[in-house]
C-alpha atoms as a PDB file:
ATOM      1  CA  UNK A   1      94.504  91.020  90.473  1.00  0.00           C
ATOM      2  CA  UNK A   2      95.829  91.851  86.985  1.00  0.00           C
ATOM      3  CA  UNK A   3      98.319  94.640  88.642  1.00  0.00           C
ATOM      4  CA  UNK A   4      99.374  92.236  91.233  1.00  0.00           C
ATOM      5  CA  UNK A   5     100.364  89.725  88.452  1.00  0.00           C
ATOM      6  CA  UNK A   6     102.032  92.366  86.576  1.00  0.00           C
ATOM      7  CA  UNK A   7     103.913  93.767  89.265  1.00  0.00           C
ATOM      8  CA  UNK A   8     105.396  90.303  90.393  1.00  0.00           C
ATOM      9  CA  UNK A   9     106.274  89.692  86.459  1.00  0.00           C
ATOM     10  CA  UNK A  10     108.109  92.786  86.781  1.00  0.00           C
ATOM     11  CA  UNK A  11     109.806  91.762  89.815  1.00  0.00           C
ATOM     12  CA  UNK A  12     110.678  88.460  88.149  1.00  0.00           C
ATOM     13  CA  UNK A  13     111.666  89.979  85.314  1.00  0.00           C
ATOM     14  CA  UNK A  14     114.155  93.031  87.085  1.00  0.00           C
ATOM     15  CA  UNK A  15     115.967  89.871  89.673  1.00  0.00           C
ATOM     16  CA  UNK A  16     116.782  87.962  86.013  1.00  0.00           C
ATOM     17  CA  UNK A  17     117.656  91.307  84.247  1.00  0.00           C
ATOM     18  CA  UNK A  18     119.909  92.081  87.746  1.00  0.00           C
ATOM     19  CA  UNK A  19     121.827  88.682  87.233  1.00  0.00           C
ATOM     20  CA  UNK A  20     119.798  85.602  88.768  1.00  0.00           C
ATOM     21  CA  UNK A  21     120.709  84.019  85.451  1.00  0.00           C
ATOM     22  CA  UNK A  22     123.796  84.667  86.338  1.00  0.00           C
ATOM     23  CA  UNK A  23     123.714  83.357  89.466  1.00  0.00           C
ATOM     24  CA  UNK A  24     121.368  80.170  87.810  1.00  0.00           C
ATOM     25  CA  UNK A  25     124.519  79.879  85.871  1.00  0.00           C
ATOM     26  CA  UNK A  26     127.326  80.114  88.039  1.00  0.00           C
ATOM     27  CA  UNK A  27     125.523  77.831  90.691  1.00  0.00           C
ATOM     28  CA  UNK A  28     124.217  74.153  88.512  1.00  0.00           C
ATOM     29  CA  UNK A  29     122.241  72.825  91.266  1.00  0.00           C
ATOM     30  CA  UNK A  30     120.338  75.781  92.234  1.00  0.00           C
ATOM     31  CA  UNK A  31     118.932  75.528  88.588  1.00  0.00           C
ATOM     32  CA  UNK A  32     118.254  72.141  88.716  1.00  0.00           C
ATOM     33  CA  UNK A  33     116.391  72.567  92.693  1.00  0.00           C
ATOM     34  CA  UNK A  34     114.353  75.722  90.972  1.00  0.00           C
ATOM     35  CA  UNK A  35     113.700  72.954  88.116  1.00  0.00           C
ATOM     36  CA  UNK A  36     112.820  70.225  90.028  1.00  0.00           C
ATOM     37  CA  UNK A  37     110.254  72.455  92.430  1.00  0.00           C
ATOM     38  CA  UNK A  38     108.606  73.636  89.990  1.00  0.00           C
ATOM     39  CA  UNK A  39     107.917  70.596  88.144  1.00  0.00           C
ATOM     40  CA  UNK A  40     106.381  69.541  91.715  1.00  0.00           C
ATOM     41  CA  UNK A  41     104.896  72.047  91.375  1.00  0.00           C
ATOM     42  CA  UNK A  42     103.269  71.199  88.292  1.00  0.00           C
ATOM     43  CA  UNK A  43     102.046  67.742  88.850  1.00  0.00           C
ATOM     44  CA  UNK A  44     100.770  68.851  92.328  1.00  0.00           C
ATOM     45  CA  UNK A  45      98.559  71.604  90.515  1.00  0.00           C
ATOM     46  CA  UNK A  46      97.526  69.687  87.644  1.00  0.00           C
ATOM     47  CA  UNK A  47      96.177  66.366  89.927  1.00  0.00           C
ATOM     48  CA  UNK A  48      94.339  68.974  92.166  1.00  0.00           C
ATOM     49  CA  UNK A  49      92.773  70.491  88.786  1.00  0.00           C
ATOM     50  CA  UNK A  50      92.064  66.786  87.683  1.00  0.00           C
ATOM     51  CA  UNK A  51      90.424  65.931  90.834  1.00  0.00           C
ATOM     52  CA  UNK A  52      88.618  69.233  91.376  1.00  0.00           C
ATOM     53  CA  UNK A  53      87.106  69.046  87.852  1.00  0.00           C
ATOM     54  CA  UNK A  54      83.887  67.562  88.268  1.00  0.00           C
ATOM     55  CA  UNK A  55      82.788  69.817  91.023  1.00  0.00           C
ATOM     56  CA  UNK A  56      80.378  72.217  90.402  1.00  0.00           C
ATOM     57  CA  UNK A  57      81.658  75.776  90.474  1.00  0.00           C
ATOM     58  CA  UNK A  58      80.987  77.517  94.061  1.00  0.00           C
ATOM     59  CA  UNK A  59      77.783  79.695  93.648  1.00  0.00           C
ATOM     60  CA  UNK A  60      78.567  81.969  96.546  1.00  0.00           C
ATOM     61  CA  UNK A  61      80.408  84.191  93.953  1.00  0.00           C
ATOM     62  CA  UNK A  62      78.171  86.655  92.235  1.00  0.00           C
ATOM     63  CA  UNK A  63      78.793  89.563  90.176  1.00  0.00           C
ATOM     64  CA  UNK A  64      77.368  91.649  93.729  1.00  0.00           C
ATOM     65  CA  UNK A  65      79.888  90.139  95.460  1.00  0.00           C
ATOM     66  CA  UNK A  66      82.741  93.325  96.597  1.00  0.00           C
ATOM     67  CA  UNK A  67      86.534  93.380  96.618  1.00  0.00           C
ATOM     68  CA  UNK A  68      88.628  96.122  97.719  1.00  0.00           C
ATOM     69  CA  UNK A  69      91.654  97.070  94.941  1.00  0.00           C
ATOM     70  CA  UNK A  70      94.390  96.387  97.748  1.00  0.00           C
ATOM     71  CA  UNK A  71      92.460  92.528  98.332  1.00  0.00           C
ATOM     72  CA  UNK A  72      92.492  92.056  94.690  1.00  0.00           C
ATOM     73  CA  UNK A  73      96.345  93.602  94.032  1.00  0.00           C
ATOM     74  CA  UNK A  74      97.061  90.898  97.277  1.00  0.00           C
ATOM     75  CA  UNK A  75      95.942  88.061  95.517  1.00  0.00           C
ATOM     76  CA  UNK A  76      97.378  88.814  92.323  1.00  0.00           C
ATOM     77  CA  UNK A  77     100.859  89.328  94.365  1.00  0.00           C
ATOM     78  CA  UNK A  78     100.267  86.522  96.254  1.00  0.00           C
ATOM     79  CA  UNK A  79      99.361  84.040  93.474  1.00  0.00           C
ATOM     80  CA  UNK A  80     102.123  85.174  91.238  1.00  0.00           C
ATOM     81  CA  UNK A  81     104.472  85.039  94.287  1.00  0.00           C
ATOM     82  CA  UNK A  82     103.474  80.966  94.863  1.00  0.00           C
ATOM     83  CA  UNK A  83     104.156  80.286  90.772  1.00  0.00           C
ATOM     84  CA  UNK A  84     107.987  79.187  90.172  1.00  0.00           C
ATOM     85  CA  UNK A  85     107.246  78.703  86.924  1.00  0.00           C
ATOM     86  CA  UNK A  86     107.227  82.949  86.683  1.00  0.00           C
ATOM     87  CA  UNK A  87     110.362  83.133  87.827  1.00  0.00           C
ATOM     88  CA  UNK A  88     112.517  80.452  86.721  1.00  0.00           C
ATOM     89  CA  UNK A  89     110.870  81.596  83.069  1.00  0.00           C
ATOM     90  CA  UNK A  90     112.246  84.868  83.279  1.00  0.00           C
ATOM     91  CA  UNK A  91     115.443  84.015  84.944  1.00  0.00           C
ATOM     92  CA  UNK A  92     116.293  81.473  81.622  1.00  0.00           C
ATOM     93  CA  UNK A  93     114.590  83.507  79.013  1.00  0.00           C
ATOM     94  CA  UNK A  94     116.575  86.921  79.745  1.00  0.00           C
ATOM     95  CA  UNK A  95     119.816  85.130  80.565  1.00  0.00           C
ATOM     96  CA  UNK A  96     120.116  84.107  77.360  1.00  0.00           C
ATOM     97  CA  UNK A  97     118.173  87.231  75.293  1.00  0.00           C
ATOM     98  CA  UNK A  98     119.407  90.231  77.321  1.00  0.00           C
ATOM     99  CA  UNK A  99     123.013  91.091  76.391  1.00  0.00           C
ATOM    100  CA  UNK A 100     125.586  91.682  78.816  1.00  0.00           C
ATOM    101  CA  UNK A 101     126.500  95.373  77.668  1.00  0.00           C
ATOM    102  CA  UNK A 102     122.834  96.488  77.462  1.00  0.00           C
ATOM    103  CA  UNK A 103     122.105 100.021  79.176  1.00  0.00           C
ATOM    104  CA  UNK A 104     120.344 100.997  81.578  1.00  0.00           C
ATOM    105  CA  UNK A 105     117.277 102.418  79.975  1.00  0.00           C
ATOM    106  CA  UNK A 106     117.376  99.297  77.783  1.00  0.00           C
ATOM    107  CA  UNK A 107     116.481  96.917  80.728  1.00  0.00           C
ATOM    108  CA  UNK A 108     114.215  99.228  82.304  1.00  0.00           C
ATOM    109  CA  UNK A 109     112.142  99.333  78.949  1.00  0.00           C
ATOM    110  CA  UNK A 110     112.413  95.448  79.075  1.00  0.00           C
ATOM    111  CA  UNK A 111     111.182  95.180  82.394  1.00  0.00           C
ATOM    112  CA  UNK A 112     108.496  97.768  81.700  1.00  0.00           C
ATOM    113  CA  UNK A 113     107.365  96.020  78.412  1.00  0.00           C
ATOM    114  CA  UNK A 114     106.573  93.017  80.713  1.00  0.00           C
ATOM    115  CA  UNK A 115     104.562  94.960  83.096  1.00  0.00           C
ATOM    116  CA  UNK A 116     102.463  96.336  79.926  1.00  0.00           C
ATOM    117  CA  UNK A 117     102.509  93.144  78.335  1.00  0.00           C
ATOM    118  CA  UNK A 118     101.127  91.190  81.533  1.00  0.00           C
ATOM    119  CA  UNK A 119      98.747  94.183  81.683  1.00  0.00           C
ATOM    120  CA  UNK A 120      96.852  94.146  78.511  1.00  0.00           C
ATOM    121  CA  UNK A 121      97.063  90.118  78.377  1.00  0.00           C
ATOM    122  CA  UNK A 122      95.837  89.023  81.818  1.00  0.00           C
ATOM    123  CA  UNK A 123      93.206  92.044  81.658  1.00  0.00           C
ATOM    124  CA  UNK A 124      92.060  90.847  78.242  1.00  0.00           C
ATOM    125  CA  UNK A 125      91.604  87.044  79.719  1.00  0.00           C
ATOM    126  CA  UNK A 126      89.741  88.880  82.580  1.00  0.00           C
ATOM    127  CA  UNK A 127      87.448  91.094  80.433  1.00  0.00           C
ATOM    128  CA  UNK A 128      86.459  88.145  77.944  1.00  0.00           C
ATOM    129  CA  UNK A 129      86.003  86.106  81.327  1.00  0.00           C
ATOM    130  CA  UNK A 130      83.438  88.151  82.918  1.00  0.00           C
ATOM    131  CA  UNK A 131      81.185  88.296  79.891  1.00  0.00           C
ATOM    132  CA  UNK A 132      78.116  86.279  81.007  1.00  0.00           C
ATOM    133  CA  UNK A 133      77.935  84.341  77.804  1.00  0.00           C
ATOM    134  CA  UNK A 134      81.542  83.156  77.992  1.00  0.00           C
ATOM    135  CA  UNK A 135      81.102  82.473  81.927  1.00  0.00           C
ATOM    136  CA  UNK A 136      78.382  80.118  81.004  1.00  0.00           C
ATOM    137  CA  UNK A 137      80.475  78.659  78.036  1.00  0.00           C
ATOM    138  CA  UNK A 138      83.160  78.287  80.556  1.00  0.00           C
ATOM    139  CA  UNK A 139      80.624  76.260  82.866  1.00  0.00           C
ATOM    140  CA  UNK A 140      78.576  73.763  80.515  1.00  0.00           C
ATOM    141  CA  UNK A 141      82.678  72.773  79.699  1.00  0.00           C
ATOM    142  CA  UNK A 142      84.236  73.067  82.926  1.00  0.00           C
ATOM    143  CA  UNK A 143      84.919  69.433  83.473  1.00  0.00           C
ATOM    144  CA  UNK A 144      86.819  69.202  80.377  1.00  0.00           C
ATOM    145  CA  UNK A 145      88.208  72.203  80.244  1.00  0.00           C
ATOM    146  CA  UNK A 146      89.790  71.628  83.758  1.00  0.00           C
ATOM    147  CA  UNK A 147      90.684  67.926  82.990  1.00  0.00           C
ATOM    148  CA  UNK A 148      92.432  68.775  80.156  1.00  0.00           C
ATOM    149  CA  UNK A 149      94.229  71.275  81.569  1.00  0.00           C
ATOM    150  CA  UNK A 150      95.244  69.657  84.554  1.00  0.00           C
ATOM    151  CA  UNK A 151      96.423  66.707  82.318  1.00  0.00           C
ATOM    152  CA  UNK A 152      98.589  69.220  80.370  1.00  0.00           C
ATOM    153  CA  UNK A 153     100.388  70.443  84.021  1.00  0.00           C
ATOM    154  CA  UNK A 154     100.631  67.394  84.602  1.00  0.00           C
ATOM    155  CA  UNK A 155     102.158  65.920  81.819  1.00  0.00           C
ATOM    156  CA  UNK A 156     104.503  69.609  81.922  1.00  0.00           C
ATOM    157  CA  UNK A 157     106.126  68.685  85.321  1.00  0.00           C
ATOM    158  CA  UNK A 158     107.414  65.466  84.094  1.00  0.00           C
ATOM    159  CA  UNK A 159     108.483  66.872  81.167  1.00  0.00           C
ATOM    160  CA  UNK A 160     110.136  69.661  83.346  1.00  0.00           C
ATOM    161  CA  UNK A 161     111.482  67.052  85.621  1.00  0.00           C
ATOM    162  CA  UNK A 162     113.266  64.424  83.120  1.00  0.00           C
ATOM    163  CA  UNK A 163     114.883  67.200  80.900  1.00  0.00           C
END
């Protein structure tokens, strides 16, 4: 899943490098649609986090349990795919950072960096995840661990939304 993430980061990050801040820029509303979907996209995620937060987690899931590499690299695709968040961050953050005149080899670096960086972070997260004694941390506070964070997505999209 990690190289799935990474590789839609880097797809994010290559269409704002290639000029979809430009575009963003040129084009007002298409900013403010991008906006406004993903901060629906926010509350809608953080009530069904909310909601979901006092059930128990899904024993059916063991450490047996098989996945190919292409399943996994899917899902990491896929997920990153359904996040607007990804894109419209990259699309404002390198609009603004990556100068006009910058060469070639400069945004390929740039684009690589975020492949690395998405790499070693979201691999990290998964590594210190799938420790049993962190799992079962994760568990005894999964209620308000999902609350809270659900409440913070929440409280994002409307902040999103109204600025």
């Amino acid at each position: 899943m990690v190289f799935g993430i990474a590789i839609v980061n880097m797809l994010w990050a290559t269409a704002a490098v290639l000029g979809v801040g430009l575009l963003l820029t040129s084009l007002p509303w298409m900013f403010w649609v991008i906006k406004l979907m993903g901060a629906c996209y926010l509350i809608w995620f953080g009530v069904k986090l909310f909601k979901r937060s006092a059930q128990p987690i899904e024993t059916g899931m063991t450490l047996e349990t098989r996945t190919t590499f292409r399943s996994a690299l899917r899902d990491g695709v896929t997920t990153n795919l359904a996040n607007p968040k990804s894109m419209a961050f990259y699309a404002s953050m390198f609009s603004g950072a990556v100068p006009a005149q910058a060469s070639t080899q400069t945004l390929m670096a740039l684009v690589a960096m975020v492949g690395a960086i998405a790499i070693v972070w979201y691999g990290s997260v998964a590594l210190v995840l799938s420790v049993n004694r962190m799992a079962d941390l994760y568990r005894r506070g999964k209620s308000v661990i999902e609350r809270t964070c659900g409440l913070v997505l929440i409280l994002l999209g409307f902040r999103q939304g109204l600025l």
